[in-house]
Protein backbone atom coordinates (compact mmCIF):
# COMPACT_ATOMS: atom_id res chain seq x y z
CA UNK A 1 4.19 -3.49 18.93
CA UNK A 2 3.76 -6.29 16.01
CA UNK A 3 1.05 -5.75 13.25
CA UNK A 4 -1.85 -7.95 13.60
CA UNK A 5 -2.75 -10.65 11.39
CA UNK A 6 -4.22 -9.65 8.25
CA UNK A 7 -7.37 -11.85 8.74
CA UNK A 8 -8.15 -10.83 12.14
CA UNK A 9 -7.96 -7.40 11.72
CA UNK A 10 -10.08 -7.64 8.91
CA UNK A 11 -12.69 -9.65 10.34
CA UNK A 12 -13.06 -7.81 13.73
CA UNK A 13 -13.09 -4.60 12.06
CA UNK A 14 -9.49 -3.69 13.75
CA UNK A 15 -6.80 -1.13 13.41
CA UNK A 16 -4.05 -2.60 11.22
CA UNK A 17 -1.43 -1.68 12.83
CA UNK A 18 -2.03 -2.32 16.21
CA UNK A 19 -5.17 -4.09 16.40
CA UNK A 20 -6.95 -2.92 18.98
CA UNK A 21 -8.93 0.13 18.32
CA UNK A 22 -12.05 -0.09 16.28
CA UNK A 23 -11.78 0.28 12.17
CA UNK A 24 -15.50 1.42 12.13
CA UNK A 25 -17.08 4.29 13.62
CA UNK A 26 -20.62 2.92 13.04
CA UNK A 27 -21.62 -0.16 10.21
CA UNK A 28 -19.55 1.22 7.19
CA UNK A 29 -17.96 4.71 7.89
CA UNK A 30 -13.87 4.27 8.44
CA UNK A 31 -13.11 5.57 11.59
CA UNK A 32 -10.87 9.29 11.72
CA UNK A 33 -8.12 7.96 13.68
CA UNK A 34 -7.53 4.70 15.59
CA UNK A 35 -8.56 5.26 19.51
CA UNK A 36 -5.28 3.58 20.48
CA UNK A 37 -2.41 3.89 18.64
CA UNK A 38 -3.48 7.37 16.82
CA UNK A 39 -3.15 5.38 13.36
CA UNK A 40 -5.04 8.35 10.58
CA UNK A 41 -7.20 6.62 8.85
CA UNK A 42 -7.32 9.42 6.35
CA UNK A 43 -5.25 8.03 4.03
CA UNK A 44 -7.12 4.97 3.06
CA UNK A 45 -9.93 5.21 -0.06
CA UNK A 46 -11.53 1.79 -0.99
CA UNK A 47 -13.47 3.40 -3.02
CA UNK A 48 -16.08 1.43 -5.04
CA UNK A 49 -14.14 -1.97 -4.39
CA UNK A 50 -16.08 -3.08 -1.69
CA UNK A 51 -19.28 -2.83 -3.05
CA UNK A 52 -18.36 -4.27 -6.53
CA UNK A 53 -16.84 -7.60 -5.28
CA UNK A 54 -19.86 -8.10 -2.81
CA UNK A 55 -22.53 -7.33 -6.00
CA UNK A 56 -19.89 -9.97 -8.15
CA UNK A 57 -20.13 -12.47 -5.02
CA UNK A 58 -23.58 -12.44 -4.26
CA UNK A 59 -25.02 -12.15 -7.65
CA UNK A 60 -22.62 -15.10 -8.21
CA UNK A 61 -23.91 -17.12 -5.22
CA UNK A 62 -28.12 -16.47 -6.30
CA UNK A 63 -27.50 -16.81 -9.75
CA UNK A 64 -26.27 -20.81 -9.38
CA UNK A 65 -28.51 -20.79 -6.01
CA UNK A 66 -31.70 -19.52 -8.49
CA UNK A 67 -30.74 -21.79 -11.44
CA UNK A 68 -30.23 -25.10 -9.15
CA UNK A 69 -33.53 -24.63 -7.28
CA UNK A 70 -35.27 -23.78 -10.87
CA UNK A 71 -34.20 -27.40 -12.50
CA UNK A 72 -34.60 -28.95 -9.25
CA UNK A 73 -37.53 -28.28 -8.12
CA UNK A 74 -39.47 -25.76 -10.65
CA UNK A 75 -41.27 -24.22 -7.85
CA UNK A 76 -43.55 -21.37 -8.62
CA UNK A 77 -42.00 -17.57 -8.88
CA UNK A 78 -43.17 -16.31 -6.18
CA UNK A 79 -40.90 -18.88 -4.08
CA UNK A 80 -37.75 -17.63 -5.86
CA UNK A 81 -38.84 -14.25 -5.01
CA UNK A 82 -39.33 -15.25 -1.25
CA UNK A 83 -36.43 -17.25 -1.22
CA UNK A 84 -33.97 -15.61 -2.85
CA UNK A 85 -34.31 -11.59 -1.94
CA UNK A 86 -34.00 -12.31 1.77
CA UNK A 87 -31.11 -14.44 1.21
CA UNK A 88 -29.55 -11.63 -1.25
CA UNK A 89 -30.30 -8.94 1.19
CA UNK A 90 -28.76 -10.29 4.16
CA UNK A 91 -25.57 -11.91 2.60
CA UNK A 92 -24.80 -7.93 1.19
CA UNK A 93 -25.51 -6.57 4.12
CA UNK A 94 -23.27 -9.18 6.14
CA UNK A 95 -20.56 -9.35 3.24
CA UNK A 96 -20.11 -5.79 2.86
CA UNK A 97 -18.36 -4.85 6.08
CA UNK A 98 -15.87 -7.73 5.55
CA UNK A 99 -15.00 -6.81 2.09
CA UNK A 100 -14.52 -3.09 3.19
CA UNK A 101 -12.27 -4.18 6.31
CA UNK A 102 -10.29 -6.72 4.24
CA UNK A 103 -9.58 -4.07 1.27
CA UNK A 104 -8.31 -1.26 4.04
CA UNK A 105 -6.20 -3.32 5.74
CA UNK A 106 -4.62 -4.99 2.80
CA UNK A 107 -4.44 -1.26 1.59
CA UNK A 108 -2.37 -0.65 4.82
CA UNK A 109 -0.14 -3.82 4.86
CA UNK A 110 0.73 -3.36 1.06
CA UNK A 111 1.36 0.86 1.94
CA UNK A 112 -1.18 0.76 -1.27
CA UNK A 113 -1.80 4.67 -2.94
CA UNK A 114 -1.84 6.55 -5.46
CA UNK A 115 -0.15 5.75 -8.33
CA UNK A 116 2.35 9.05 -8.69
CA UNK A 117 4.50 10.05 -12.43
CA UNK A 118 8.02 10.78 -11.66
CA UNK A 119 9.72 12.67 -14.17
């Protein structure tokens, strides 16, 4: 059985090593054990990775979005505020999956852990 690509599995949400069963068992909660190939999911922690690189994409994306349309087109505030919460809600919400998938199966490719002290 060869490994899926790391892109695929990461966008469709996909078991790394087999990818076939689902990641997710709903929007963002990891899965206990892949349906197919009885991968544990156990072992893999994001942790708070996910959501920091979305907050440092996003807020990077509005930020240049908000100052363009400001020396543009100095439109009133309200219109940044209509404009520009909509557009931050929905790219975290669509971002954050991705990120989350991408970071656990890297995590798996790389056989990523805990860092251990041998002595």
């Amino acid at each position: 059985m060869s490994e899926p690509a790391v892109a695929r599995a990461a966008l469709l949400g996909l078991c790394p090593r087999c990818g076939k069963g689902k990641l997710f068992d709903g929007y963002l909660k990891v899965a206990r054990r892949c349906s197919q190939c009885d991968l544990d999911y156990a072992m893999f922690d994001a942790g708070d990775g996910p959501a920091v690189f979305v907050i440092l994409i996003v807020g990077a994306i509005v930020c240049a979005g908000a100052l363009f349309v400001e020396f543009t087109y100095q439109p009133p505030y309200w219109v940044h505020a209509v404009l520009w919460i909509p557009i931050t809600a929905i790219l975290t919400f669509s971002l954050l999956r991705l990120v989350k998938s991408l970071l656990l199966v890297l995590q798996y490719k790389n056989r990523a852990g805990e860092g251990r002290l041998t002595e």
